[in-house]
Each structure stands twice: as C-alpha cells, then as structure tokens.
Protein backbone atom coordinates (compact mmCIF):
# COMPACT_ATOMS: atom_id res chain seq x y z
CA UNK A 1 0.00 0.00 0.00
CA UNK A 2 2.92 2.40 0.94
CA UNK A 3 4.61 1.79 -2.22
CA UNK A 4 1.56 2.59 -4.53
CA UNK A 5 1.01 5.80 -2.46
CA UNK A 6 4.48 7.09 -3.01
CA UNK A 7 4.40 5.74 -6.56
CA UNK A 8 1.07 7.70 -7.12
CA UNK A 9 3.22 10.86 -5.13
CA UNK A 10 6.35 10.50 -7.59
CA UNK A 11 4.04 10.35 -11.02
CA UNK A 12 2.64 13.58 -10.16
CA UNK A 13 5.87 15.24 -9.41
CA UNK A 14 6.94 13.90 -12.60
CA UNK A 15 3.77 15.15 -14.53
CA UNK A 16 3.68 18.61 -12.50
CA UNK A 17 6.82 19.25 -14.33
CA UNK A 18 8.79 19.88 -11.41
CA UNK A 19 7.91 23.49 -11.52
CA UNK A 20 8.32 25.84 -8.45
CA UNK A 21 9.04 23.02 -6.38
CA UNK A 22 10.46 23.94 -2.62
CA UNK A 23 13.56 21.58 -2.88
CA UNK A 24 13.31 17.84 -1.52
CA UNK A 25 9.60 18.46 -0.60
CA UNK A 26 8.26 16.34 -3.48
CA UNK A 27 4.61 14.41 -2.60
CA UNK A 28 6.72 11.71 -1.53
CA UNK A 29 8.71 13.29 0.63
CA UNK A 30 5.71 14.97 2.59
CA UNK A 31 3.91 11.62 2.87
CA UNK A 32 7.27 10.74 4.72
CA UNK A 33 7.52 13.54 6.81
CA UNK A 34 3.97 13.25 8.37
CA UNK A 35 4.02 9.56 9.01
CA UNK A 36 6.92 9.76 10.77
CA UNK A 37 5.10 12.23 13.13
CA UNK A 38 7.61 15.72 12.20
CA UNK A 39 5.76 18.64 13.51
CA UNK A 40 7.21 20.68 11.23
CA UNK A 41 4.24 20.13 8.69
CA UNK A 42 1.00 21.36 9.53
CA UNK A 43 -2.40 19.96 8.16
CA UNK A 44 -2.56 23.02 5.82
CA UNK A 45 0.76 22.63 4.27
CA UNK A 46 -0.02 19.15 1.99
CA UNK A 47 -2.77 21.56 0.48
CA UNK A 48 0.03 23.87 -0.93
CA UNK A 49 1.62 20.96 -2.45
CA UNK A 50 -2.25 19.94 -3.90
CA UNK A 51 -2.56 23.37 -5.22
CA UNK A 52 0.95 23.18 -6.37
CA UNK A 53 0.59 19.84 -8.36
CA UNK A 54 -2.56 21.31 -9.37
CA UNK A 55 -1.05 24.58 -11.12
CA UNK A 56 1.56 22.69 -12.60
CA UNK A 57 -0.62 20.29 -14.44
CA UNK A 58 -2.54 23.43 -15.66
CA UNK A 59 1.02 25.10 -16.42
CA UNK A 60 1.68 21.86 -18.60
CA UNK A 61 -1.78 21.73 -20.59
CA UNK A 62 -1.43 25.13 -21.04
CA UNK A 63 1.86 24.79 -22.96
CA UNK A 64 0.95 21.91 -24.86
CA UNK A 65 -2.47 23.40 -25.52
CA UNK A 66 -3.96 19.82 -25.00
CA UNK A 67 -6.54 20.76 -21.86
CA UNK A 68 -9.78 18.25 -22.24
CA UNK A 69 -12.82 17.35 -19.87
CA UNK A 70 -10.22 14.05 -19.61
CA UNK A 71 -7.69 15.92 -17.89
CA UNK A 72 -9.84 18.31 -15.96
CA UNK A 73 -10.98 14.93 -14.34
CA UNK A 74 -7.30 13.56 -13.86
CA UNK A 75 -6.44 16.67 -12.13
CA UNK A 76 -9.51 16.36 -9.85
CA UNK A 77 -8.93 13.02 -8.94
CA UNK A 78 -5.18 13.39 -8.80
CA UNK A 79 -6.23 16.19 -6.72
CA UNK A 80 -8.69 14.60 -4.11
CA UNK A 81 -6.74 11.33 -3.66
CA UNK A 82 -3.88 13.55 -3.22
CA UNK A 83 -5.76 15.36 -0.37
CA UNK A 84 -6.97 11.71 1.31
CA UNK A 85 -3.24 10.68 1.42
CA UNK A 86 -1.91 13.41 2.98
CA UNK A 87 -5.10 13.20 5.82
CA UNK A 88 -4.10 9.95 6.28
CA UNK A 89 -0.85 10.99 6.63
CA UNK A 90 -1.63 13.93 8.91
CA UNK A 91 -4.36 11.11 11.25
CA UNK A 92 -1.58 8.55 11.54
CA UNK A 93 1.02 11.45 12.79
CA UNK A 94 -1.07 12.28 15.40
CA UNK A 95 -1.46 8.93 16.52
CA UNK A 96 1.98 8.22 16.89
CA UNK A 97 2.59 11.35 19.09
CA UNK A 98 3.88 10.97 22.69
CA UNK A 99 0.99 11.48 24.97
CA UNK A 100 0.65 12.29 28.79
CA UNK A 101 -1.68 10.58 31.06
CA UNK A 102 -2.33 11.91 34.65
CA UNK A 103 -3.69 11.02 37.98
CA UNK A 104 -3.77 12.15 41.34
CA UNK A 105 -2.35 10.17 44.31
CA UNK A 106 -1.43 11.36 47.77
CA UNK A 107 2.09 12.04 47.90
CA UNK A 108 3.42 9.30 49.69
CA UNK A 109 1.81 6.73 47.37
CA UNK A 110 2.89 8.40 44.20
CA UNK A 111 6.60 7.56 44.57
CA UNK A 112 5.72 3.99 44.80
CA UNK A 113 4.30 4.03 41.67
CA UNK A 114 7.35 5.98 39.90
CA UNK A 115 9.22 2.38 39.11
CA UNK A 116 5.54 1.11 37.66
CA UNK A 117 5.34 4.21 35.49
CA UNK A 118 9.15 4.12 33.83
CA UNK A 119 8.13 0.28 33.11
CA UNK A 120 5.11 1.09 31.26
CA UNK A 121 6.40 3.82 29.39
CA UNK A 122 9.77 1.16 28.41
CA UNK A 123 6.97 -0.90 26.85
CA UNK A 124 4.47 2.07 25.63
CA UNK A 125 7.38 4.43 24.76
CA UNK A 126 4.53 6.94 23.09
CA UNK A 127 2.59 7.28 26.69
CA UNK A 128 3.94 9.10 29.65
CA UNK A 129 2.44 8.70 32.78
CA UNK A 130 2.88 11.01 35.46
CA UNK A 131 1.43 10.18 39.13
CA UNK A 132 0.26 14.05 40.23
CA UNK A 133 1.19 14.54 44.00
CA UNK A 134 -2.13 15.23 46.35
CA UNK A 135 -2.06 15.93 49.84
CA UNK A 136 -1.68 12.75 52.05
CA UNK A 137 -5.62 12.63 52.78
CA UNK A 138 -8.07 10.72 51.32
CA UNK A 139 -10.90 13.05 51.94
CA UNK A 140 -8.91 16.08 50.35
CA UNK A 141 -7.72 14.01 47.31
CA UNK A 142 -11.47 13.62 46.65
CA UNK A 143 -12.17 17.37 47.00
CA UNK A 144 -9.77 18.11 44.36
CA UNK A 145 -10.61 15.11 42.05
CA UNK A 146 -14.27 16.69 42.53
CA UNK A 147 -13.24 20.38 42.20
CA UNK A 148 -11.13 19.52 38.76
CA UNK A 149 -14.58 17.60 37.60
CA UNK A 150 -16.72 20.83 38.75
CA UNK A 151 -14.62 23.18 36.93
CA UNK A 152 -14.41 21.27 33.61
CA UNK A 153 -11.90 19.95 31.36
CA UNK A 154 -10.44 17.73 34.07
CA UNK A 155 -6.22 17.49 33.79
CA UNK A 156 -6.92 13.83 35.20
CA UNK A 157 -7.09 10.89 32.38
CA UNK A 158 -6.89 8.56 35.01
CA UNK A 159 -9.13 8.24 38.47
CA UNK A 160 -7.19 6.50 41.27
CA UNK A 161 -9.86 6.40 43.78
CA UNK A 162 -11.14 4.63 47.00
CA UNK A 163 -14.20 1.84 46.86
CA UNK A 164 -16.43 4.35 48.43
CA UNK A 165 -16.21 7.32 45.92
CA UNK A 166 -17.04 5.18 42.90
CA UNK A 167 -21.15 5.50 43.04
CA UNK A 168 -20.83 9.06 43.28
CA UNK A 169 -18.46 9.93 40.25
CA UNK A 170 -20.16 7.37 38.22
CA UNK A 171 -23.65 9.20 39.16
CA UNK A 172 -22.17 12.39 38.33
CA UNK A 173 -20.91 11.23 34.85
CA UNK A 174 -17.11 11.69 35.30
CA UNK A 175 -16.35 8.40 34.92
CA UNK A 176 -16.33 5.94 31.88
CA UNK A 177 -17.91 2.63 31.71
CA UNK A 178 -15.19 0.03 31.67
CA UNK A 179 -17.81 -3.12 31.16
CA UNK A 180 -17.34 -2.59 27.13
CA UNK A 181 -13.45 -2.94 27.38
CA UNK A 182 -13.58 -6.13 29.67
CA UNK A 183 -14.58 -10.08 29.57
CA UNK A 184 -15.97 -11.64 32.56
CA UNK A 185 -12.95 -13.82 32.83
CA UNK A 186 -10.59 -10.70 33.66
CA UNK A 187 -13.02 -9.99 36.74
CA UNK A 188 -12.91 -13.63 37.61
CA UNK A 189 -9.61 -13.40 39.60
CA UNK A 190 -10.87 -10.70 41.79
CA UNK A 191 -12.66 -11.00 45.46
CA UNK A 192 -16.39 -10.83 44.66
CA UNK A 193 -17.18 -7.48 47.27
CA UNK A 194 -14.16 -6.03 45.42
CA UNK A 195 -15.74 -5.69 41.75
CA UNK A 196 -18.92 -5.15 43.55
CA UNK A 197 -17.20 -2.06 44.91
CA UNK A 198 -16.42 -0.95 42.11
CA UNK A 199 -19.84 -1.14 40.23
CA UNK A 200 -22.81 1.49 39.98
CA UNK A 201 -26.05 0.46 38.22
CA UNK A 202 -24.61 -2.91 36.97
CA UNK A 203 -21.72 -1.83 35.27
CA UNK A 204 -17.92 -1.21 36.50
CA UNK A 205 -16.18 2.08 36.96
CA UNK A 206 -13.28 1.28 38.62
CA UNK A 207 -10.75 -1.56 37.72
CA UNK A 208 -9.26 -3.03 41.47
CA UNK A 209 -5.44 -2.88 42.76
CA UNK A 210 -4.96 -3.03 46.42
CA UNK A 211 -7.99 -3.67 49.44
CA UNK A 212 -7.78 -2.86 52.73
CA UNK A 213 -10.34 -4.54 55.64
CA UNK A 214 -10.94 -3.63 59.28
CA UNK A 215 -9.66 -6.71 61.48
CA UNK A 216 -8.93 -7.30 65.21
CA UNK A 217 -4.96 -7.34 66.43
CA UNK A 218 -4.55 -8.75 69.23
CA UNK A 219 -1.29 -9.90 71.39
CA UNK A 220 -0.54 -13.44 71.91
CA UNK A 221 1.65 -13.34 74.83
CA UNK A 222 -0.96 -11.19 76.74
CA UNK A 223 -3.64 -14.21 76.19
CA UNK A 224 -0.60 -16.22 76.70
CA UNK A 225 -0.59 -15.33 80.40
CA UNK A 226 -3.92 -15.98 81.28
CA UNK A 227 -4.69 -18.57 79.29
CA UNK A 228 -7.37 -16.83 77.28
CA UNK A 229 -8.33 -18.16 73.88
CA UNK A 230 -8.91 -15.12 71.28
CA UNK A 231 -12.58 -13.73 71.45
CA UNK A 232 -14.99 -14.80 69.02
CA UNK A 233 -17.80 -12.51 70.27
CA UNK A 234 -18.11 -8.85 71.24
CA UNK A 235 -18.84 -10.25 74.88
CA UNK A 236 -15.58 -12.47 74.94
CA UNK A 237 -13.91 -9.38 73.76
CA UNK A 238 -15.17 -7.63 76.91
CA UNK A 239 -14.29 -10.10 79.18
CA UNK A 240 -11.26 -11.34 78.24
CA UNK A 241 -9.98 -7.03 78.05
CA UNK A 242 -11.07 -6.66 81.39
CA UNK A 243 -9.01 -9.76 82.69
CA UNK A 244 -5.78 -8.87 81.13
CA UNK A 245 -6.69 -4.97 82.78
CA UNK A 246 -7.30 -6.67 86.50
CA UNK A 247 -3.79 -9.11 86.13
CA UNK A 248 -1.98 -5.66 85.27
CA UNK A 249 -1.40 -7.11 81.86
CA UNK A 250 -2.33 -4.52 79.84
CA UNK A 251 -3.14 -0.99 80.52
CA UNK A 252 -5.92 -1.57 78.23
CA UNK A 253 -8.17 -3.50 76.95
CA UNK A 254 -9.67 -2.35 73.30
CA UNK A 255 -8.51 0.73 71.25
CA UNK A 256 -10.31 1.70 68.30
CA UNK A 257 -10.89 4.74 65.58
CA UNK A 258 -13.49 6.72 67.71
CA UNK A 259 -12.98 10.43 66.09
CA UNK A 260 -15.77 12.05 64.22
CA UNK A 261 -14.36 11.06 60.43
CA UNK A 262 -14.56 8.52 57.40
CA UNK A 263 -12.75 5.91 60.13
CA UNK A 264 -15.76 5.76 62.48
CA UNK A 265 -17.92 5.23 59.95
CA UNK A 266 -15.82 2.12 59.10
CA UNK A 267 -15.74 0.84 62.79
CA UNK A 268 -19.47 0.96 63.03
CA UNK A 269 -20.28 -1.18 59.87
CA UNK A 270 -18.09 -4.02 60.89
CA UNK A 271 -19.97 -3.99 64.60
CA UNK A 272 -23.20 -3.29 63.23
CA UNK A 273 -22.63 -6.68 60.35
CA UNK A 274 -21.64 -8.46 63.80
CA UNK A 275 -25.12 -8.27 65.20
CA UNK A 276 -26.85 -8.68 62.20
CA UNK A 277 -27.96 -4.96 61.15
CA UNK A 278 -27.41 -2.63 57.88
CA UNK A 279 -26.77 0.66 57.08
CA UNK A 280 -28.31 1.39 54.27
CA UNK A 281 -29.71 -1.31 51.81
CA UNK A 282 -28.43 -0.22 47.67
CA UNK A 283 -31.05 -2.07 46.47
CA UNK A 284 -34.38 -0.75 48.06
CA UNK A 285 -33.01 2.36 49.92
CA UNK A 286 -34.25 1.12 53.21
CA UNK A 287 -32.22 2.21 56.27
CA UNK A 288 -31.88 -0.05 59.47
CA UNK A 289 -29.94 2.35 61.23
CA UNK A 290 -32.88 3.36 64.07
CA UNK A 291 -33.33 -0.89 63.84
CA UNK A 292 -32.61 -3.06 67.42
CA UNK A 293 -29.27 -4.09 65.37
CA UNK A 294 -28.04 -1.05 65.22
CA UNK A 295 -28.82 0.67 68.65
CA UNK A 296 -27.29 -2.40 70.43
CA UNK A 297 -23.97 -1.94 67.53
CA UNK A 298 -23.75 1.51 69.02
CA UNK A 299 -24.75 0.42 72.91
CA UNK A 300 -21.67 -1.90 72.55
CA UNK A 301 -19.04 0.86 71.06
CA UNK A 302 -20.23 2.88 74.53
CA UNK A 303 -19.89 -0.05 76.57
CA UNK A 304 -15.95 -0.42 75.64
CA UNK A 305 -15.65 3.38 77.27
CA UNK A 306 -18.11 3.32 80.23
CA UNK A 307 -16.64 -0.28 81.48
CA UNK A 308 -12.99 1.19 80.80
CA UNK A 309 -11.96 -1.47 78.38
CA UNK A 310 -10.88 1.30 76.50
CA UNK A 311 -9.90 4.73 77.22
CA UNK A 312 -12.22 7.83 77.25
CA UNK A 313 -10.17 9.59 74.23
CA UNK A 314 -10.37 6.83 72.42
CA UNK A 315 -13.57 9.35 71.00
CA UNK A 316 -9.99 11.21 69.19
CA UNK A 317 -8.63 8.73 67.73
CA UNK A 318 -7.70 7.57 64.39
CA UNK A 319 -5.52 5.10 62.99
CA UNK A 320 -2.06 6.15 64.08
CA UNK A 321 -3.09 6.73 67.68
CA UNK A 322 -4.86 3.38 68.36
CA UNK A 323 -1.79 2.07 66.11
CA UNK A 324 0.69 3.80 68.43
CA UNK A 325 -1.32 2.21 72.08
CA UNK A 326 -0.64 -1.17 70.60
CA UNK A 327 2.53 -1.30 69.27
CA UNK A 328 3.60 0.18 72.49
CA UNK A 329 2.03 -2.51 74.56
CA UNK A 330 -0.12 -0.51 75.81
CA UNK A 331 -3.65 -2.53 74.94
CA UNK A 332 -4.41 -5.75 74.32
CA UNK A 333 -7.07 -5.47 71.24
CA UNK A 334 -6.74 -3.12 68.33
CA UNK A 335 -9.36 -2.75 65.26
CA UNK A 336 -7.45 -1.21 62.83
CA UNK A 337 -6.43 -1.94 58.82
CA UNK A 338 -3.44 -4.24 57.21
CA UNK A 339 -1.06 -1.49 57.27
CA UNK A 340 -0.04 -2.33 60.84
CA UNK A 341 1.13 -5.19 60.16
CA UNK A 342 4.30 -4.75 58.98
CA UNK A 343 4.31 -1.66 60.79
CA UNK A 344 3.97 -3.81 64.22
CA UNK A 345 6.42 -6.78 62.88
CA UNK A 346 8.92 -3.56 62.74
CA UNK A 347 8.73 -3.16 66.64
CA UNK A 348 8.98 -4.56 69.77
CA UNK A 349 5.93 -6.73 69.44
CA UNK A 350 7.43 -8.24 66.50
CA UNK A 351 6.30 -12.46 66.92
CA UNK A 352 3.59 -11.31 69.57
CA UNK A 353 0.17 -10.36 68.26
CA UNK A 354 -1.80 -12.03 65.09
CA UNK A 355 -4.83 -11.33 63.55
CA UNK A 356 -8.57 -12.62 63.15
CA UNK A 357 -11.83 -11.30 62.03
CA UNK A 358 -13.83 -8.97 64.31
CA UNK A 359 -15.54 -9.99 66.63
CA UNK A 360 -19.44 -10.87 66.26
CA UNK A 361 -22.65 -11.49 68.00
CA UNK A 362 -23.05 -15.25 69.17
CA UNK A 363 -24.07 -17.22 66.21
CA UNK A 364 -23.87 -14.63 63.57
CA UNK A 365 -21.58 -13.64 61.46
CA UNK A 366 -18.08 -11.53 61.54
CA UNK A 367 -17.79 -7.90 59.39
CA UNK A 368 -15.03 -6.27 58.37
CA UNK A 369 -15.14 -3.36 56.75
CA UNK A 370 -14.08 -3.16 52.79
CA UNK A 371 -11.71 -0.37 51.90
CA UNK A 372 -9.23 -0.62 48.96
CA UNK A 373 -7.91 1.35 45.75
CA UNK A 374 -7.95 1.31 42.06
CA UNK A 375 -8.22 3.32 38.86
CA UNK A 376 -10.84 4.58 36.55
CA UNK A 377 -11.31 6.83 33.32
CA UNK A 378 -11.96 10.01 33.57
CA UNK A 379 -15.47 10.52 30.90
CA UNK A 380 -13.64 13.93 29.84
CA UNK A 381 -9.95 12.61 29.21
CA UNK A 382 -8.94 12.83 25.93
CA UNK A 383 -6.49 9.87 26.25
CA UNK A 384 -9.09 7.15 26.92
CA UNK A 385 -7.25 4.34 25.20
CA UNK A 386 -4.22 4.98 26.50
CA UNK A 387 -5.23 5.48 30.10
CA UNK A 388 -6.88 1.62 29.32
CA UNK A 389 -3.23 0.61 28.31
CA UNK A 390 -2.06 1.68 32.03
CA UNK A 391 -5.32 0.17 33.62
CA UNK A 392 -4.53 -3.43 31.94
CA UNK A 393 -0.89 -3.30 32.36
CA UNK A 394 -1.72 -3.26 35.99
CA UNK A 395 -4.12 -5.97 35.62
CA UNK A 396 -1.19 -8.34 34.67
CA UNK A 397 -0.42 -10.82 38.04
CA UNK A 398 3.33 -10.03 37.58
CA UNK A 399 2.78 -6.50 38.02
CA UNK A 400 0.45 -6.85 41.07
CA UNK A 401 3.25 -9.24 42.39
CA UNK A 402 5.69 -6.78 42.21
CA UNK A 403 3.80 -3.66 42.93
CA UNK A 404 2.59 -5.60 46.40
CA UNK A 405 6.40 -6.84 47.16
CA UNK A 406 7.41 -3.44 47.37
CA UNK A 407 4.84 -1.77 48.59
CA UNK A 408 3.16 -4.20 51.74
CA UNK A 409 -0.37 -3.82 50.08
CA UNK A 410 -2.95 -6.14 50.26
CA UNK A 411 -4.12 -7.62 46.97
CA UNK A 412 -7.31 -7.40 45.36
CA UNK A 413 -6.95 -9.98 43.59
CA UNK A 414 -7.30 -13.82 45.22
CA UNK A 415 -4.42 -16.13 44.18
CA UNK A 416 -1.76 -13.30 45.43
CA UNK A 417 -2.77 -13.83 49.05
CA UNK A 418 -1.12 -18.02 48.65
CA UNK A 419 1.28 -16.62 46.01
CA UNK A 420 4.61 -18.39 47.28
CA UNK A 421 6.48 -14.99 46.68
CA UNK A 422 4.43 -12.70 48.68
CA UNK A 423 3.66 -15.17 51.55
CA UNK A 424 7.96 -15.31 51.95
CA UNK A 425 8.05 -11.51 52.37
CA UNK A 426 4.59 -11.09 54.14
CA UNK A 427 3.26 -14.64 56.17
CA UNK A 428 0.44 -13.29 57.33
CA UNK A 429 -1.30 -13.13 53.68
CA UNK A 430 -2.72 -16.04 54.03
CA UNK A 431 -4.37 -15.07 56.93
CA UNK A 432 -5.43 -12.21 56.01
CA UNK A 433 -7.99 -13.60 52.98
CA UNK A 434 -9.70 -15.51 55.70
CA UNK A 435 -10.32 -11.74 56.95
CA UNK A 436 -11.16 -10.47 53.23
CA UNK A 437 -13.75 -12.93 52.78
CA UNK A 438 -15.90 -11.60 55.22
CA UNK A 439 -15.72 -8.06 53.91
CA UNK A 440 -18.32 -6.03 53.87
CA UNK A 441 -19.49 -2.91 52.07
CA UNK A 442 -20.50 0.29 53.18
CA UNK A 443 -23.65 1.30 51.14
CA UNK A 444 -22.48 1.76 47.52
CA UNK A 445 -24.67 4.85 47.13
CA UNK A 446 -24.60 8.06 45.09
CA UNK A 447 -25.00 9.49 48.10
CA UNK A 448 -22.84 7.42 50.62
CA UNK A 449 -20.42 10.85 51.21
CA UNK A 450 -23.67 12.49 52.80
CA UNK A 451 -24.94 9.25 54.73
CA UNK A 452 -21.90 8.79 55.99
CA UNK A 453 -20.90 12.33 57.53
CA UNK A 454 -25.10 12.35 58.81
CA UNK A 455 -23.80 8.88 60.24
CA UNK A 456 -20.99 10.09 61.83
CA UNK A 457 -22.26 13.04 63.69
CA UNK A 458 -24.73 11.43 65.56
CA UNK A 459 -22.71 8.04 66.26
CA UNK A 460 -20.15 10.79 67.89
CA UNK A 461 -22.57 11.89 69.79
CA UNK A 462 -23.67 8.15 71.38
CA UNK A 463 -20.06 7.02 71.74
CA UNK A 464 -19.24 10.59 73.60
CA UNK A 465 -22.84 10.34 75.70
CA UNK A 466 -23.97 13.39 74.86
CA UNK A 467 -27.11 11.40 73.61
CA UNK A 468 -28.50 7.99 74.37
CA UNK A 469 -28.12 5.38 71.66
CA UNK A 470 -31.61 4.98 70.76
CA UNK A 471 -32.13 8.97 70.62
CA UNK A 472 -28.79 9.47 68.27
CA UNK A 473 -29.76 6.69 65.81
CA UNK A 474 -33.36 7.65 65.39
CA UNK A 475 -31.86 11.40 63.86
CA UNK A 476 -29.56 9.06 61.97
CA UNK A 477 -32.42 7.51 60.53
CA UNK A 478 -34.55 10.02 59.96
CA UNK A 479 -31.82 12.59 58.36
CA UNK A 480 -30.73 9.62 56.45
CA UNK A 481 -34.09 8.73 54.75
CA UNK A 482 -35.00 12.43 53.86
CA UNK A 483 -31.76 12.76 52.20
CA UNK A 484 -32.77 9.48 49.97
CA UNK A 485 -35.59 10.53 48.84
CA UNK A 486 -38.44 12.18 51.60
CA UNK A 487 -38.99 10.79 55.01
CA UNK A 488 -40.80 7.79 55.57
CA UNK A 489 -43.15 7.71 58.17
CA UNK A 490 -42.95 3.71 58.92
CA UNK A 491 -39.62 3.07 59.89
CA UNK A 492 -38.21 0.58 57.36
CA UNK A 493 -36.75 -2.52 59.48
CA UNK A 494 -40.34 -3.04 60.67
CA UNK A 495 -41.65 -3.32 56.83
C-alpha cells in the first residue's frame, strides 16, 4: 500500500513538471515527513503541495495546448486522492505522538508508583504517565478530584480512587464505563465485594489494585498469660480485656478509631454486620440504622468506654493513635487496617500479636469493613485508550506481584494472598484472605459521602454520651431517609 502511495506521489511530481518546487519536498517526501510524526508540517501545508501539483498540471496543458474534460478529471482526482493521502498521513502522525496521562495520588503513594510508570512507558514508549502529587488525605484528594470535575476539562485521564467514591463519580458522569473494554474472565480473579465495589447500576467504573479490611490485632503473649483463647464474640472481647486490665497485663483492653471522620464510619459497619444490622440497603433504599441491630452496635461501642476497656479519648482517635497504644504494649485489642502489620512486625511486638476477624454477635456472622484502591477513566480525558493501556498493564499478576512486594499492600486480587512470593516476604497473607472474605461494604450509594458524615455526627454523639443510643440513631435515621428521597413515616426494618 505504501509503495503505490508514493508511486502515485512520484508520477505527479513527474507530470507537475517539477515546476516551483520547494527543494526535496516532493509528494513523496511529505507523505514521509507526516508519518513519521515531524511537527514541522501542519495539516494546511499538503494543500500547498495539492494546489501546487494542481497549477503545474494546468502550467503543462497550457503549454501543450492539450486541456480536455479528460484531464480536468485527472487533475480532480489526482487532486482529491492527493488530499486523502496526505489526511491519512496527517491522522496517523497524530497517533503516533507521545501522549501524557495523569492522575492524582497522595504524595506518599505516588513515589511507589514511579518504578511502575518508567516500566510502562519502556513498553508504551509513546505514553507518559505522570502520578500528580495530592495531599496525604483521602478526603482532600477527593475534593480536588471533585473540584477539577466541577470546573471542567479535568487534567486527570486517570481516576485513582477509594471503593467508596465510585457510586458518586459514576452518578455524576465523570467516569467511563469500563464493562465494554472487559470479559468476565478478567473480573474472575478478583474477590467478589471487590468488583462489587467498584460497580454502579450494573456496570464497573473502577478496575481493582490493592484492598484494605478492618480486622482485630490482638497480642498473643498477653492471652498467653492468662490462658485466654482469642474472642470470638463482642462479649468475649469484653471479658477477656477486662481480665488482662485486672492481672496488670495490659493498661488496656480495646482501642479503636473513635474520632468524628470517614474511620468511624468504618468501625461501626463491621460492629453493626456483627449483630446482624445494615446501614443502608443499595437495592431498596431502606435504612436499618434506628433498627434493634443497630442501637445495640452503638450500645456496645459505649460499653468499651463506660466499662474502661478502652480509654475515654479513644472518641480522638484515628488510625495512628490506636496504632501507636498497641505497638507500644499498651492494649491488648486493636481494630485497625493491614497497614499495621508490617508496621507492628517492625517493633517490639514483632512475633507477639496475630490477627482474626472482628468480633461478632453469638451465632452470627463476623464484618469487616471493605476499603481498597484502584483506577478509573476520567469521561472527559482525551487519552481514553491509553489510560486503558495503564489500567490493563496493571491488571497483569506479575505487576500486582511486584507492585505488592514493594509496597506491603494487600491484593485485590485472590491467588496473590497463597502466592509463594508474597507469603515469603509477608506470612500473614494467608491469613489475612480468611479476613477479606468476610468483607463487607458500606452502602455503595450516590450518596454514601452524605450518609456517611449524617452517620458520623450522631454516632459521635452516642459514643461521647452526649445522647443515648436509641435517641442518636433515630436522627440518623430520619436525616438519612429524607436525604434518599423524603422521610418515611414507617420506619423501614419493621416493613
């Protein structure tokens, strides 16, 4: 095909006559020049040459006094298939230019992906990618991932995001449907609440990495001492805290994320999936929140405080103080994420605590909260494809492999938690799917960054006792159900 085109380009630089020619800038030479992506020629500049060709041809019939309704056509179609090539030319230029792609990560992340980045671009050497440093907050990444959408004409071509902001960019149409670009057989590998996570109104927005899940740490040689088995329900956990507190074991008992934030939110749907509640159901709307379930969830969080299992100010904490109180053997129980693992395994505790699920209700079921990261498109990039390119090269096992062997992640996806490399370098992987499996979600709503700062307030203001239980959840409830739609006058767990 390339031959016939500069074949075509040569027989009408012959036939033009050569005349006013800008030396070595024939047809052919331009054809050249644009494929191989040279900016110096813009899309108007093969028109010249048309117009060029074009004159000359006239030039030539003029002198030989020979013009005929046969070569008025020749020059027309010389001309328009002229004008075809040299789009084609112009389109295929374009498409081999070096393009950026861009998302925002908090700052400590986005040096860890710096290594991933240079490898992609080694093997896609026309796509840059370049990981955008964000403060090192979740909630403020997502105000300016939301600000850049507001404004318009988003910088972003990728959407590095957490499980719980996926409904509400996907209702807000930033995000592009992935479902068309995948098979079910990519999703396969992946744990089942983790795609789910990632889905709004049956289709997927976000394509998993890493997860993170709420679990209970607790120290081995403490239970050691007393002969205490780990607690399986929230009463054992009780008990056996208060034990270890009486024996001057432990200072105390139960730490956990009690601060008015995201992190409370997370604590409460693991305790409330322990007795059996829900928040928020996706599928009818129907909030359980003022439900039995739900005011003995938050009767329980104020029963670690008032029995002194765990420490007034717990109410302030977040991760790195509860973190802190147990690595420095100062409690015997910790809820908190996977990053303290190898956090913990780094200090003086090293080879004394483990992990389990949290604690539950006698014959139900455990919760742990589902947290975890991964990328979507943005719906305005203009880099769509390529942006895909980065999304499946991190979709590769290898990559996850390496990306969780230097990072300390957890995977997303299932056979990496038995993978013989990552259980050398972390042990407890294994473990931890057992933990994974019982994940749960927190509502995967539109609306889930409104129910859960309505949620919030008034779950501060049980654990704190500046209201009763039953009084703080029914405003939950109520606030809740107007914002979904208008309040409902029958409370919807007695439906």
């Amino acid at each position: 095909m390339r031959q016939h085109v500069e074949n075509f380009c040569d027989s009408c630089w012959i036939l033009g006559g050569q005349v006013n020619q800008p030396q070595n800038q024939s047809p052919k030479f331009m054809f050249e020049t644009l494929a191989s992506g040279n900016r110096f020629w813009s899309i108007s500049q093969p028109v010249t040459i048309v117009n060029m060709v074009i004159a000359n041809l006239l030039i030539l019939s003029a002198a030989t006094r020979r013009i005929t309704l046969k070569l008025i056509r020749q020059i027309a179609l010389a001309a328009t298939t002229l004008l075809l090539i040299f789009a084609a030319a112009h389109f295929i230029a374009q498409g081999q230019q070096p393009v950026t792609i861009k998302f925002l990560v908090q700052a400590g992340e986005a040096n860890r992906f710096a290594v991933f980045a240079e490898d992609f671009h080694r093997k896609h050497p026309n796509i840059n990618v370049e990981a955008v440093k964000g403060p090192n907050n979740t909630n403020l990444v997502e105000d300016l991932y939301t600000s850049a959408f507001l404004l318009g004409d988003s910088p972003y071509d990728l959407v590095y995001m957490d499980i719980v902001w996926v409904q509400k960019f996907a209702a807000a149409g930033w995000l592009e449907n992935l479902s068309p670009r995948l098979k079910p057989v990519e999703l396969s590998p992946y744990l089942d609440a983790v795609i789910r996570g990632g889905e709004y109104q049956g289709n997927l927005y976000r394509m998993p990495l890493r997860t993170d899940v709420g679990m209970l740490y607790y120290r081995t040689d403490f239970l050691k001492e007393t002969g205490a088995n780990p607690p399986e329900t929230f009463q054992d956990l009780i008990q056996v805290a208060q034990e270890l507190q009486q024996n001057n074991i432990a200072r105390w008992g139960y730490v956990w994320q009690g601060k008015q934030y995201e992190g409370l939110a997370a604590v409460f749907t693991e305790v409330l999936q322990g007795y059996g509640g829900y928040w928020i159901d996706p599928e009818t709307r129907a909030v359980g929140l003022d439900a039995p379930e739900a005011i003995t969830a938050v009767e329980f969080l104020r029963e670690t405080i008032t029995s002194g299992v765990s420490p007034e100010d717990v109410t302030t904490y977040a991760e790195e103080e509860a973190r802190l109180l147990f690595q420095n053997g100062e409690t015997a129980f910790l809820r908190n994420w996977p990053y303290v693992f190898p956090l913990a395994n780094q200090s003086d505790i090293q080879g004394k605590f483990a992990i389990k699920p949290m604690v539950h209700a006698l014959g139900l079921d455990s919760g742990a909260c589902l947290g975890g990261w991964g990328f979507g498109i943005s719906a305005s990039s203009s880099h769509k494809d390529a942006a895909w390119k980065f999304i499946q090269y991190f979709n590769q096992p290898s990559i996850q492999r390496q990306y969780f062997l230097e990072t300390g992640y957890v995977p997303a996806r299932r056979s990496l938690f038995t993978d013989p490399q990552l259980v050398q370098q972390y042990p407890h992987y294994p473990q931890l799917l057992e933990v994974v499996e019982q994940a749960v979600l927190r509502p995967p709503i539109a609306q889930y960054a409104q129910a859960s700062d309505i949620l919030q307030r008034y779950l501060s203001g049980a654990v704190t006792g500046a209201k009763s239980p039953r009084v703080a959840m029914a405003a939950a409830a109520q606030e809740t159900r107007a914002l979904l739609g208008g309040e409902l006058r029958q409370r919807d767990w007695e439906r």
